[in-house]
C-alpha atoms as a PDB file:
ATOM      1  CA  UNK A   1       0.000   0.000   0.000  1.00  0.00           C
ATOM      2  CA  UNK A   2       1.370   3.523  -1.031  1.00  0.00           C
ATOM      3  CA  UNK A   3       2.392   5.953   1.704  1.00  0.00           C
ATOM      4  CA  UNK A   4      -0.328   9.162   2.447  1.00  0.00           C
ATOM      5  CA  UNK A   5      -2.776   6.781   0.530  1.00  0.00           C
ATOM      6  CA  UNK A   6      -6.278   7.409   2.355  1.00  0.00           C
ATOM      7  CA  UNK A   7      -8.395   5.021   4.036  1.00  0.00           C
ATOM      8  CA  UNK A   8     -11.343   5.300   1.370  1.00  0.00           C
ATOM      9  CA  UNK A   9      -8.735   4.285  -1.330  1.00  0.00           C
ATOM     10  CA  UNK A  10      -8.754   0.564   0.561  1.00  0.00           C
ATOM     11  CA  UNK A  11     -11.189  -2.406  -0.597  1.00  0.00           C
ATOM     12  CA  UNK A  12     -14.238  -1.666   1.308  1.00  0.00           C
ATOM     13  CA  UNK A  13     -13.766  -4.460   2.953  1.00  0.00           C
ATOM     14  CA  UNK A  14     -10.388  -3.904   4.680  1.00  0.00           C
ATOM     15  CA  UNK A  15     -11.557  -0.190   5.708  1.00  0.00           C
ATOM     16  CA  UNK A  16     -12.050  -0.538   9.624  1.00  0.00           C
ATOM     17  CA  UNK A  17     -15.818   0.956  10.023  1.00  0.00           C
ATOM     18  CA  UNK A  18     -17.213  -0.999   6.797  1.00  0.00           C
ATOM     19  CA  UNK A  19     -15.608  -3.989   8.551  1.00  0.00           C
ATOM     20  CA  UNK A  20     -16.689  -2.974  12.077  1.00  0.00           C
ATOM     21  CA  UNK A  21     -20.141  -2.939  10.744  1.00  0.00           C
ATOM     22  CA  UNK A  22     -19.543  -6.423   8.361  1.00  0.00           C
ATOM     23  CA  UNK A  23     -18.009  -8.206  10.846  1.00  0.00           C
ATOM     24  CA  UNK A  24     -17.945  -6.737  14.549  1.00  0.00           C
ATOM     25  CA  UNK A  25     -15.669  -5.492  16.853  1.00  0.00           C
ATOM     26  CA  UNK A  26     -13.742  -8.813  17.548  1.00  0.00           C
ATOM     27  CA  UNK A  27     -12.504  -8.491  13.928  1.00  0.00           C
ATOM     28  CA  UNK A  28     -10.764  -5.197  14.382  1.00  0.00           C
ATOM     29  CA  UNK A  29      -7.411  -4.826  15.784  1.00  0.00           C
ATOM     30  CA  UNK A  30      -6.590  -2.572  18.869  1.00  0.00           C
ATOM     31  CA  UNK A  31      -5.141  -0.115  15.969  1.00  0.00           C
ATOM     32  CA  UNK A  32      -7.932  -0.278  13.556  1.00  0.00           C
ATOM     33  CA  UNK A  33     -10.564   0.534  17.071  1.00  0.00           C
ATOM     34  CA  UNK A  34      -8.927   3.751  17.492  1.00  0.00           C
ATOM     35  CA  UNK A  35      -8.478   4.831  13.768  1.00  0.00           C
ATOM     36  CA  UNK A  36     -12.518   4.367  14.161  1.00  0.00           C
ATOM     37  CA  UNK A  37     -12.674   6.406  17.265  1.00  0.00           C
ATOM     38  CA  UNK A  38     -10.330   9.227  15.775  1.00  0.00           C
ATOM     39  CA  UNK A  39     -11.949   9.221  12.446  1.00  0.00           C
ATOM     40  CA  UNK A  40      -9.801  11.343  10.896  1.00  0.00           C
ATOM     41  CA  UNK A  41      -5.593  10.734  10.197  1.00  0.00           C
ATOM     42  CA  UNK A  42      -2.872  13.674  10.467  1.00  0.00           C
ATOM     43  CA  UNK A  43      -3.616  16.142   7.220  1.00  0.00           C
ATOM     44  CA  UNK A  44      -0.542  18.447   7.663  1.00  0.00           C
ATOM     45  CA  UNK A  45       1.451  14.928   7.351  1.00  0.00           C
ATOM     46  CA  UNK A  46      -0.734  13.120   5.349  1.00  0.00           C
ATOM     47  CA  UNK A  47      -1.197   9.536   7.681  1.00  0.00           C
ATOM     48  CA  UNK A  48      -4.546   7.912   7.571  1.00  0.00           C
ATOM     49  CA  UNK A  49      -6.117   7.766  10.809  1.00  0.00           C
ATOM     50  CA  UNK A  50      -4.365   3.784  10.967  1.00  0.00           C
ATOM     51  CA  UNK A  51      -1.153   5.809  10.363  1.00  0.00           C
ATOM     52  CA  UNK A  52      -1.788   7.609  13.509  1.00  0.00           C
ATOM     53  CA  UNK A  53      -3.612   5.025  15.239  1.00  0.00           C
ATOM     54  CA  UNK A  54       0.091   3.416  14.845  1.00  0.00           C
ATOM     55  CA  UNK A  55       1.613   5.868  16.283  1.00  0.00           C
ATOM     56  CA  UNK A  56      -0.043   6.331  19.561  1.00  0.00           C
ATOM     57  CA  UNK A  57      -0.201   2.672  20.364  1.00  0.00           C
ATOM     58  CA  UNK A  58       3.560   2.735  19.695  1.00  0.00           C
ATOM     59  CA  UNK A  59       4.389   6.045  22.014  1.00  0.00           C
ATOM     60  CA  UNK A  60       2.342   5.577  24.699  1.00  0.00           C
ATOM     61  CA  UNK A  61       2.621   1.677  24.468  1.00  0.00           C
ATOM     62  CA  UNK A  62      -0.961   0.168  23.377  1.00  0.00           C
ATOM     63  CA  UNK A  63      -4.128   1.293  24.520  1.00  0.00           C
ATOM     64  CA  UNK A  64      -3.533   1.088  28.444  1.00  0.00           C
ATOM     65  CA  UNK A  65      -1.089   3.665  27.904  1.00  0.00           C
ATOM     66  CA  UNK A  66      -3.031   6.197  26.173  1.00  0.00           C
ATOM     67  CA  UNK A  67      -5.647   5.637  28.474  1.00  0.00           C
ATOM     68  CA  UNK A  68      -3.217   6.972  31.316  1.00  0.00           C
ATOM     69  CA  UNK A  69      -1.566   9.294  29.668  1.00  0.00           C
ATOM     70  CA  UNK A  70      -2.677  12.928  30.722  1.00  0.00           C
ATOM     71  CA  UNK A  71      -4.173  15.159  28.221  1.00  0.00           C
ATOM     72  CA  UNK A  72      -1.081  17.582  28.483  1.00  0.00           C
ATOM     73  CA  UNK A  73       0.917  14.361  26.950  1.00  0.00           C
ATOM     74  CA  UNK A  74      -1.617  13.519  24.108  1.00  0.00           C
ATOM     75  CA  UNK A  75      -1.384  17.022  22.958  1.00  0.00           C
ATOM     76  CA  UNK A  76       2.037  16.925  22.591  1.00  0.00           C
ATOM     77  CA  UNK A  77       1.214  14.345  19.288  1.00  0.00           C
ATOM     78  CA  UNK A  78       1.297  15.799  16.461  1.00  0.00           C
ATOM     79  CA  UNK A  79      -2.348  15.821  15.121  1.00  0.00           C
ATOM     80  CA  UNK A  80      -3.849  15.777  18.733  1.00  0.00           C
ATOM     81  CA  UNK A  81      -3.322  18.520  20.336  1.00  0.00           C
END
């Protein structure tokens, strides 16, 4: 897959809400969840929102750790603040 390619480029059936809908929520990955719940990817950079998903499991060290981290530290991502 091309770098900066968007999310509605992909097969319907590999994009995460069309297959959250097709198939349920056990089907998703932890990375393809929260590209759903922050819709939208990095525009000034040009990452899909699995792009960035990507990147916040990977800073803050999966989903536990971005539940913890304080809103002062999410900020400081690129995209979220």
């Amino acid at each position: 897959m091309a770098p900066y390619q968007t999310i509605k480029d992909w097969p319907e059936e590999d994009r995460p809400r069309e297959k959250l809908l097709a198939k349920g929520p056990q089907s998703l990955s932890e990375t393809e969840l929260l590209a759903i719940i922050l819709r939208n990817g990095n525009a000034s950079t040009g990452a899909s929102a699995i792009d960035h998903a990507r990147l916040l499991l990977s800073q803050f060290g999966g989903l536990k750790g971005i539940d913890e981290a304080s809103v002062t530290e999410l900020a400081t991502v690129k995209g979220i603040g």
